[in-house]
Protein backbone atom coordinates (compact mmCIF):
# COMPACT_ATOMS: atom_id res chain seq x y z
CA UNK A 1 -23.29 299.87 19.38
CA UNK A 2 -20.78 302.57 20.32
CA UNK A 3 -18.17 299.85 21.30
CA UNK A 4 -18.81 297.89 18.26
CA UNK A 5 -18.12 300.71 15.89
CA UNK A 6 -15.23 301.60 18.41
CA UNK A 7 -13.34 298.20 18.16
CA UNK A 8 -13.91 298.07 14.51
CA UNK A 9 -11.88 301.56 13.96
CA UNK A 10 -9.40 300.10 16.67
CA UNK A 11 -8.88 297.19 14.49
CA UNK A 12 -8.40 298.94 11.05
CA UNK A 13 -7.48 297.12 7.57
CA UNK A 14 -7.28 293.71 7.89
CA UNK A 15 -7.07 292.91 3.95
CA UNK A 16 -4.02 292.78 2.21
CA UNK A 17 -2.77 295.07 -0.35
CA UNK A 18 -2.07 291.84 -2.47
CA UNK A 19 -1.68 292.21 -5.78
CA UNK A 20 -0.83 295.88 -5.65
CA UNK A 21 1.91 294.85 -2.63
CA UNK A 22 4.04 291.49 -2.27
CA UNK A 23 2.71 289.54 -0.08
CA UNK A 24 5.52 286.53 1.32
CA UNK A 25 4.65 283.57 2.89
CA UNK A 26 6.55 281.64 5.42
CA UNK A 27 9.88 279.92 4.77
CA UNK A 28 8.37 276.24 5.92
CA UNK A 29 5.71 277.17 3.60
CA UNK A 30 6.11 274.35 0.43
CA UNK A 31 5.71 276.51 -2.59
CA UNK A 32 6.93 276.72 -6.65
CA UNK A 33 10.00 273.61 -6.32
CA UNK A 34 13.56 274.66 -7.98
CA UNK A 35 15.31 271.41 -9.63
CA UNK A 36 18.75 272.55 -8.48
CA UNK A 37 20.11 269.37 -10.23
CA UNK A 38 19.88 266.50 -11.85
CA UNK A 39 22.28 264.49 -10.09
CA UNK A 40 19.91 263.06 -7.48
CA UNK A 41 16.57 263.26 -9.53
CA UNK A 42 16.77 259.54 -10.26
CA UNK A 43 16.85 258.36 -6.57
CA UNK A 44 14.19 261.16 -5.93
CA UNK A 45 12.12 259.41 -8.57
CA UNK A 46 12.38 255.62 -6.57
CA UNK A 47 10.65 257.60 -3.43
CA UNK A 48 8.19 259.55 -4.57
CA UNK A 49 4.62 258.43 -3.72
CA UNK A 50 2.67 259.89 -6.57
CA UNK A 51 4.92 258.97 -9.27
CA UNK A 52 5.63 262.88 -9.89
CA UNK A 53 9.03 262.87 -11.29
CA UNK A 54 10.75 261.62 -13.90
CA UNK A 55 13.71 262.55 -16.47
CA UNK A 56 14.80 264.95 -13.29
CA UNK A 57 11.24 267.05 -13.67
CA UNK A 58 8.62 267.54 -11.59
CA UNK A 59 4.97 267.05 -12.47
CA UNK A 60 2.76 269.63 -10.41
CA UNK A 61 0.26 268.16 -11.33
CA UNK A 62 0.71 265.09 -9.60
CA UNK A 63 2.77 266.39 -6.59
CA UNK A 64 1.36 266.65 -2.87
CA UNK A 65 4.44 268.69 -2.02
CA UNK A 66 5.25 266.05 0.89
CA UNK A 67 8.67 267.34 0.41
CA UNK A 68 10.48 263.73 0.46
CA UNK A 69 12.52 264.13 -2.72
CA UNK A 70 14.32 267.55 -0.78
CA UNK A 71 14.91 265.75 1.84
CA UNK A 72 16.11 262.54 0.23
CA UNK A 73 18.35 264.42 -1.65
CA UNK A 74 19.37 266.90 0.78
CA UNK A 75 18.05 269.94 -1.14
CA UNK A 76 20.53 268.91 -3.84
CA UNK A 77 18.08 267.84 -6.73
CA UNK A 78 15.14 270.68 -5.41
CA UNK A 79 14.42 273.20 -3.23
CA UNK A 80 10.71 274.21 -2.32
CA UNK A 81 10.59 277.99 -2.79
CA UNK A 82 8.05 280.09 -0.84
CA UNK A 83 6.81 281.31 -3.86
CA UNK A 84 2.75 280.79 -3.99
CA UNK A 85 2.41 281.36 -8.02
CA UNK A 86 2.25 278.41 -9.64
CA UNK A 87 -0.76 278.01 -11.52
CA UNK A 88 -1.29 277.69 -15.38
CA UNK A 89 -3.43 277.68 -18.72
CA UNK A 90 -2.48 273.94 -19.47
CA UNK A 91 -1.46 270.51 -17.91
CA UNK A 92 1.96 270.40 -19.80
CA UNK A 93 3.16 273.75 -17.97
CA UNK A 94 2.81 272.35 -14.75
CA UNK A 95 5.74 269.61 -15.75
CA UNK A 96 9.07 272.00 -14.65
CA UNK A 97 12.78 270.76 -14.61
CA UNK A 98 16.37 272.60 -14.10
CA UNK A 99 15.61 274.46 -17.29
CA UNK A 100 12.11 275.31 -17.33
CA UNK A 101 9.86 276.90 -14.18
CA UNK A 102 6.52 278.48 -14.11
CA UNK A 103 6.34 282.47 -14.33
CA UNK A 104 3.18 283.60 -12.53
CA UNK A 105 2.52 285.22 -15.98
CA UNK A 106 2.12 281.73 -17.63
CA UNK A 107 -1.66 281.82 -16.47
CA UNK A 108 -2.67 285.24 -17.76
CA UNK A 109 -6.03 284.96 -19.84
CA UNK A 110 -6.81 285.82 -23.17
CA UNK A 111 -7.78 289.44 -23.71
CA UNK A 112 -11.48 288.22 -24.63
CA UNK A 113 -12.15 286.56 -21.42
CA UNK A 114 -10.96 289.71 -19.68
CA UNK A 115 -13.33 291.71 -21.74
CA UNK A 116 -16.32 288.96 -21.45
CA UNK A 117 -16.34 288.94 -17.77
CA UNK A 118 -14.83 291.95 -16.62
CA UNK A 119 -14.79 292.70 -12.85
CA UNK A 120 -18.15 290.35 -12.21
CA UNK A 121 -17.20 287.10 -12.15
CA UNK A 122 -19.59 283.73 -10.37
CA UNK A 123 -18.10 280.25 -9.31
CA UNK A 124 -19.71 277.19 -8.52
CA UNK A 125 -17.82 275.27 -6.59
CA UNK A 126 -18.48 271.46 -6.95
CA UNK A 127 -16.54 268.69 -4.68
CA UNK A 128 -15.90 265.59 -6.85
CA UNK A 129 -14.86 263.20 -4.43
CA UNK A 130 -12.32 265.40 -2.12
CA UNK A 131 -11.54 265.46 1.59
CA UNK A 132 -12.36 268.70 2.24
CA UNK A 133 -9.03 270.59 2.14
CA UNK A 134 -8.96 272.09 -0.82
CA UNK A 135 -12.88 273.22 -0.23
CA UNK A 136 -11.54 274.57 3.36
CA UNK A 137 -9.16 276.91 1.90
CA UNK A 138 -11.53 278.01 -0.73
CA UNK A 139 -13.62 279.33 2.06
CA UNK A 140 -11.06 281.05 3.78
CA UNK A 141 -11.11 283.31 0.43
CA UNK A 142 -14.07 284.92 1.71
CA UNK A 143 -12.14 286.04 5.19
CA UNK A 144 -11.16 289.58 5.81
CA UNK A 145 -7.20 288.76 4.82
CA UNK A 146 -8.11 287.72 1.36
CA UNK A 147 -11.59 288.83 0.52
CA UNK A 148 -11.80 287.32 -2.79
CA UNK A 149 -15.34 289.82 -3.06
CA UNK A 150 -13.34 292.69 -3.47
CA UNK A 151 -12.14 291.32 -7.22
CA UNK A 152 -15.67 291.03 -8.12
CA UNK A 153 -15.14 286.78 -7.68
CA UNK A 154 -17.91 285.48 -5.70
CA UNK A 155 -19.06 281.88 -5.08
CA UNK A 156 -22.89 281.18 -5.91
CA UNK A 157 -25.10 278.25 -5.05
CA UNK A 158 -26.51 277.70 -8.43
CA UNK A 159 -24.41 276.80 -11.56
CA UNK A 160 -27.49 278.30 -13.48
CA UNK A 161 -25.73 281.43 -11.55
CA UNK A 162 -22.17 280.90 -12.78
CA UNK A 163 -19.85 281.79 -14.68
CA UNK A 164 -17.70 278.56 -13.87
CA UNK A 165 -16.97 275.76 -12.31
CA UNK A 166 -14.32 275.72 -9.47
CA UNK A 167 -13.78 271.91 -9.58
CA UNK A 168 -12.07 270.38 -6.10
CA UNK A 169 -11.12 266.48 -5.36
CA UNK A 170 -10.66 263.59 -7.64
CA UNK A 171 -13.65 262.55 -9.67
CA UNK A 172 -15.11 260.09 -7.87
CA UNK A 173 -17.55 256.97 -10.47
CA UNK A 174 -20.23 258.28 -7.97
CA UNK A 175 -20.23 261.76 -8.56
CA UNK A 176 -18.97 261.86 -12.55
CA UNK A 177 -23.03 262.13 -13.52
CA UNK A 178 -23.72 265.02 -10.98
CA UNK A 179 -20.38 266.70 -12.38
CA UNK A 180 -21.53 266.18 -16.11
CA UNK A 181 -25.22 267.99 -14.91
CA UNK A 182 -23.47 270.95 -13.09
CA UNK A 183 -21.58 271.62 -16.16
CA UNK A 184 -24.08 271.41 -18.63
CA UNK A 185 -26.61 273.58 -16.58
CA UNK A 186 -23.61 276.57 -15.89
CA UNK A 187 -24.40 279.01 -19.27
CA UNK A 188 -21.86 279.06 -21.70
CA UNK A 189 -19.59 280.73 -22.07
CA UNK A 190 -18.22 279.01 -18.97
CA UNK A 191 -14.63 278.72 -17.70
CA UNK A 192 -13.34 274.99 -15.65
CA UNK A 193 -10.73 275.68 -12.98
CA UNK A 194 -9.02 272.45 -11.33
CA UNK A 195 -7.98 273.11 -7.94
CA UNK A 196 -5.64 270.40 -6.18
CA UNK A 197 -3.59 267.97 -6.92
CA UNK A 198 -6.66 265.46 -6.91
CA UNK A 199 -8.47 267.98 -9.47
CA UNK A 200 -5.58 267.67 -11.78
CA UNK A 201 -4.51 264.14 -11.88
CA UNK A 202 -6.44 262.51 -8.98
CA UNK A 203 -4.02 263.02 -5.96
CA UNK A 204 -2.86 260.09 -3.92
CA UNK A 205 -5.93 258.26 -5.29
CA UNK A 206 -4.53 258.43 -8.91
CA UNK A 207 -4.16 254.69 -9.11
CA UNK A 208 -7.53 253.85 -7.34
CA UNK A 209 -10.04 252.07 -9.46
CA UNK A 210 -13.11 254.40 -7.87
CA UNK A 211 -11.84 257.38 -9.61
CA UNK A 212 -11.52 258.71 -12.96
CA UNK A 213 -8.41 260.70 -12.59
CA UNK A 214 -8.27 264.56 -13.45
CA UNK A 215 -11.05 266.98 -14.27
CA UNK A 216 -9.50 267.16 -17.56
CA UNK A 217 -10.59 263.61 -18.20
CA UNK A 218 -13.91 264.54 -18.40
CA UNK A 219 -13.75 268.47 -19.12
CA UNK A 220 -12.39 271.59 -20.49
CA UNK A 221 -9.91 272.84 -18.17
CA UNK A 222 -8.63 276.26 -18.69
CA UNK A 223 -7.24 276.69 -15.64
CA UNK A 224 -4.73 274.38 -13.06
CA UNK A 225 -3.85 274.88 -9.64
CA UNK A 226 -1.47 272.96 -8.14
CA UNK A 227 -1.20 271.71 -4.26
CA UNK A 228 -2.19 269.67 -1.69
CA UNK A 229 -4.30 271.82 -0.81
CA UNK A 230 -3.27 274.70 -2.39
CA UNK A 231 -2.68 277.63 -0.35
CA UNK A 232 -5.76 279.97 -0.35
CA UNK A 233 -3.25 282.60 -2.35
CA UNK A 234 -1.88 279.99 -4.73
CA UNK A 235 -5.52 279.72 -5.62
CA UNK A 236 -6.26 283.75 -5.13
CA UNK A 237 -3.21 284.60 -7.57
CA UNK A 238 -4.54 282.20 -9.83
CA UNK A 239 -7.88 283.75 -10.67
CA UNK A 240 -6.88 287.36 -10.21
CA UNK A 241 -3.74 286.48 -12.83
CA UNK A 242 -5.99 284.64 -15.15
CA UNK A 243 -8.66 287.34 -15.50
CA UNK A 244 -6.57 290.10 -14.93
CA UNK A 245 -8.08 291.69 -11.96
CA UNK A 246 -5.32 293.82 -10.86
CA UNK A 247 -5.16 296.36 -13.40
């Protein structure tokens, strides 16, 4: 027991300060994309696989941040940024071009839902069809690094339990009827976050007639995350932003 409680104090802090302290990820880390141009954006367009931009903008919606239109274009037309803060209230925010970006302030919540659920907040997290990235780095929330617990966020088995839904993966025809049920048994009021490109606007299986496409198609969405899978602090930033968990 001794040793135990000795190698814990050894160890010390393992969580990070974020959001009080900046927290920067990795320069071969695919984050927020900057249209430098719109020079090559046409020719970017002809080799993207998802069919994510068009009139030299991105849709982050659709992208899987392969990073073929920087290189096609030689980091002329965009540059993937580091920056993991991406996420927004709406689906037409996540469209960005040489003029207009995201601000990681663009997903800040209305003052009621900060009042309504406070520091206490319950997901249910509910896999529509995914391939189990997105749900991987959901879990890693719960490691020391992250802790998503100490916001008050926690993820329950019961969407009788909830608050909302966290929503991962396209939606599958097969699992539209069990993600119509979870909804209507989470108590309203009741927040929908998409997480993931397939979430959004159903990922590299947009044009595959087994899906339905984006949560939105069936749902309420007040919340979008962007990636492929996002990176557990894409999706961290996105509910401490939205309910305004670090004051």
């Amino acid at each position: 027991m001794y040793q135990i409680l000795w190698n814990r104090f050894k160890q010390g802090k393992r969580t990070h300060a974020y959001p009080k302290a900046p927290l920067e990820l990795p320069e071969m880390y695919r984050g927020l994309p900057l249209i430098q141009g719109s020079d090559k954006g046409e020719e970017a367009a002809t080799h993207c696989p998802q069919q994510a931009i068009f009139s030299s903008s991105i849709d982050l919606g659709k992208c899987i941040f392969c990073g073929e239109c920087e290189q096609r274009s030689n980091s002329e037309f965009v540059r993937f940024s580091n920056c993991f803060e991406m996420s927004t209230n709406t689906r037409e925010e996540l469209i960005v071009s040489e003029y207009r970006s995201i601000d990681a302030k663009s997903c800040l919540g209305r003052k009621s839902i900060r009042e309504l659920f406070g520091r206490s907040f319950q997901l249910r997290q509910v896999s529509a069809g995914g391939c189990n990235a997105c749900e991987s780095d959901i879990n890693v929330l719960n490691t020391p690094f992250f802790d998503l617990a100490r916001f008050g966020v926690q993820i329950v088995a019961s969407p009788r339990h909830a608050d909302g839904l966290m929503i991962t993966g396209p939606v599958t025809l097969n699992m539209k009827h069990a993600l119509l049920k979870t909804y209507n048994a989470t108590p309203a009021p009741k927040l929908v976050i998409a997480v993931g490109s397939c979430a959004i606007a159903g990922g590299p299986f947009y044009d595959s007639p087994e899906v339905i496409g984006g949560v939105d198609e069936l749902l309420p969405v007040d919340l979008f995350i962007p990636g492929c899978p996002p990176h557990p602090m894409t999706i961290l930033s996105a509910i401490v932003n939205y309910l305004s968990l670090h004051h």
